[in-house]
Protein backbone atom coordinates (compact mmCIF):
# COMPACT_ATOMS: atom_id res chain seq x y z
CA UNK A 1 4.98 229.45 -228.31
CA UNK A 2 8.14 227.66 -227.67
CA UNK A 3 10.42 228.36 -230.61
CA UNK A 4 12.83 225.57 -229.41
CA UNK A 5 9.76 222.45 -230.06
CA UNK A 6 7.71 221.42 -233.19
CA UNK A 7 4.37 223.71 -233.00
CA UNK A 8 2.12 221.24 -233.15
CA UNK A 9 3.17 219.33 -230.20
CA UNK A 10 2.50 222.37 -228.02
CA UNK A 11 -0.76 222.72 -229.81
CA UNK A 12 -1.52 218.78 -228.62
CA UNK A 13 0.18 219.93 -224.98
CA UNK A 14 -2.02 222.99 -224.34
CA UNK A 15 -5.39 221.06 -225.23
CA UNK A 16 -3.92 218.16 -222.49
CA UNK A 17 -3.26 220.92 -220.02
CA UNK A 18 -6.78 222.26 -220.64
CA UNK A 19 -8.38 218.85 -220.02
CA UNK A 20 -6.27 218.08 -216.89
CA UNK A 21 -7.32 221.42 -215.45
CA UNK A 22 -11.22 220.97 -216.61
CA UNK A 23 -10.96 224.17 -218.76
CA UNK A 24 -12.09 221.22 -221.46
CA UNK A 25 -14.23 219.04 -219.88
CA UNK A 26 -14.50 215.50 -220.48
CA UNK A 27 -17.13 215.36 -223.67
CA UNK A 28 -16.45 218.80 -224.25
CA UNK A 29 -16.06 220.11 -227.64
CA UNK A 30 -12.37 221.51 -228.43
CA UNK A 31 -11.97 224.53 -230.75
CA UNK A 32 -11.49 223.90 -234.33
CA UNK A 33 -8.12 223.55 -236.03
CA UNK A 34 -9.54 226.57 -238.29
CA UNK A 35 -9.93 228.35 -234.75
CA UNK A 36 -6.62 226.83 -233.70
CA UNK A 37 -4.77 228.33 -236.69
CA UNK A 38 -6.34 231.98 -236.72
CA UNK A 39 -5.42 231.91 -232.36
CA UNK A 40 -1.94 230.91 -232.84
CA UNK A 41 -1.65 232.57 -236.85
CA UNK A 42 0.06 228.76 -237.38
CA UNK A 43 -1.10 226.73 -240.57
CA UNK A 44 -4.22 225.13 -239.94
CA UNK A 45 -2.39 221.98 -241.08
CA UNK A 46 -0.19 222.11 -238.13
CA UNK A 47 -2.82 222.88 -235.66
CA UNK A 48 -4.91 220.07 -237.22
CA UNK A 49 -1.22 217.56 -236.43
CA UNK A 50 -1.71 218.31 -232.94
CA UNK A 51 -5.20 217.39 -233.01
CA UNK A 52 -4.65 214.42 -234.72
CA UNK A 53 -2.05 213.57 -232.48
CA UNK A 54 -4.65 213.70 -229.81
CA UNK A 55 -7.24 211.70 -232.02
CA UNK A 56 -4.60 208.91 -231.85
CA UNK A 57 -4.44 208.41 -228.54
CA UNK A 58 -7.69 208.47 -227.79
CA UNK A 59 -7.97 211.79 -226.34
CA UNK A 60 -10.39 213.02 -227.89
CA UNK A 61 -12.69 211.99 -231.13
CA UNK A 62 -14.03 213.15 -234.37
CA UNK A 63 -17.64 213.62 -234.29
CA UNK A 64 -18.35 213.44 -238.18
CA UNK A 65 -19.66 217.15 -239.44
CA UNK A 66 -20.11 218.67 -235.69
CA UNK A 67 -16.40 218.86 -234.40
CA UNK A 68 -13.51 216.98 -232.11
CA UNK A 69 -14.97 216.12 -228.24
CA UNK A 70 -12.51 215.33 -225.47
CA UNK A 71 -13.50 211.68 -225.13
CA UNK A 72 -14.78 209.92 -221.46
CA UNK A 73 -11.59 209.15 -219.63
CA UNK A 74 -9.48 211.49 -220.86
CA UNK A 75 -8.61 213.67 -218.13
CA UNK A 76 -7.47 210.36 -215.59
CA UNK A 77 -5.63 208.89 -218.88
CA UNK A 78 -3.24 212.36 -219.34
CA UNK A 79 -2.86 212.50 -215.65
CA UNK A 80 -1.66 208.59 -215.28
CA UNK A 81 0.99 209.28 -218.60
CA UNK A 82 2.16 212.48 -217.16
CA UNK A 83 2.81 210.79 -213.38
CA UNK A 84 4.86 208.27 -215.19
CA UNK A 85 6.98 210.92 -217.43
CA UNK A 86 7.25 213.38 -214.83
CA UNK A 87 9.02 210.04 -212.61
CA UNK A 88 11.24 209.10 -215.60
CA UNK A 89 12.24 212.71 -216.36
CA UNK A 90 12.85 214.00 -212.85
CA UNK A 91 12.16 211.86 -209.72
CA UNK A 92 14.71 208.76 -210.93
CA UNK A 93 17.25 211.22 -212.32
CA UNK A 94 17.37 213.17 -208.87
CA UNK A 95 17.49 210.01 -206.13
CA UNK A 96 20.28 208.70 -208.79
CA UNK A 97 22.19 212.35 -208.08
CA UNK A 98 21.17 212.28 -204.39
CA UNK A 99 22.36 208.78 -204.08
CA UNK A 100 25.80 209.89 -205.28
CA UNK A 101 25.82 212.90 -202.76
CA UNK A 102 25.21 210.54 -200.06
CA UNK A 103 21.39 211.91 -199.48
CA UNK A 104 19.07 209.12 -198.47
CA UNK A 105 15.28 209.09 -199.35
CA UNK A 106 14.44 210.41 -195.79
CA UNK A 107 16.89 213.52 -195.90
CA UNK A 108 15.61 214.22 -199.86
CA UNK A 109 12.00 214.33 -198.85
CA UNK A 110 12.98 216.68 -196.01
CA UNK A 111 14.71 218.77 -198.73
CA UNK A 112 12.23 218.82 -201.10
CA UNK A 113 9.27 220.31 -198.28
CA UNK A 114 11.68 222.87 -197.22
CA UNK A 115 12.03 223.88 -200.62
CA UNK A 116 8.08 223.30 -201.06
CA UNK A 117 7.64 226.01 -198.27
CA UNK A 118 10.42 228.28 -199.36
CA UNK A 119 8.65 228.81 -202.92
């Protein structure tokens, strides 16, 4: 775990990251908070924040007395809100600093496949 952010938002990140990469598929039942909590040795409270957090947007759903299931839609939901943070938090913050270096668009995306193919 990250020390430097809260717990249970890595708790709600790691479930996302198993959905987007089908580890949890879509109707899938994700472990318990219980199961969360022993895994992580966080207080189940915590683990069960992250959930929740999840629950509220409609990731995935309580089942009353059988568990929490990844809910239909999921996987194309996290993928559409992570495309848009992943523009605000890197693409427009780099072609502002490559407009003030002088690098057009053209000259960036030639950049960015060399460094593609150099990593």
């Amino acid at each position: 775990m990250d020390e430097s952010r809260p717990i249970f938002i890595q708790i709600a990140e790691q479930i996302e990251n198993d959905i987007i990469e089908g580890t949890l598929p879509e109707g899938g039942q994700i472990p318990s908070t219980n199961e969360f909590a022993a895994f992580l040795r966080v207080n189940p409270a915590t683990a069960l924040k992250g959930v929740t957090r999840l629950v509220d947007d409609g990731i995935v759903e309580k089942r009353r007395g059988i568990g929490m299931f990844v809910t239909t839609g999921a996987r194309e939901r996290l993928i559409e809100r992570r495309r848009a943070g992943f523009a605000a938090e890197y693409l427009r913050p780099l072609i502002i600093e490559a407009e003030k270096l002088g690098i057009g668009i053209d000259e960036l995306a030639g950049m960015l496949r060399a460094e593609r193919i150099n990593s």
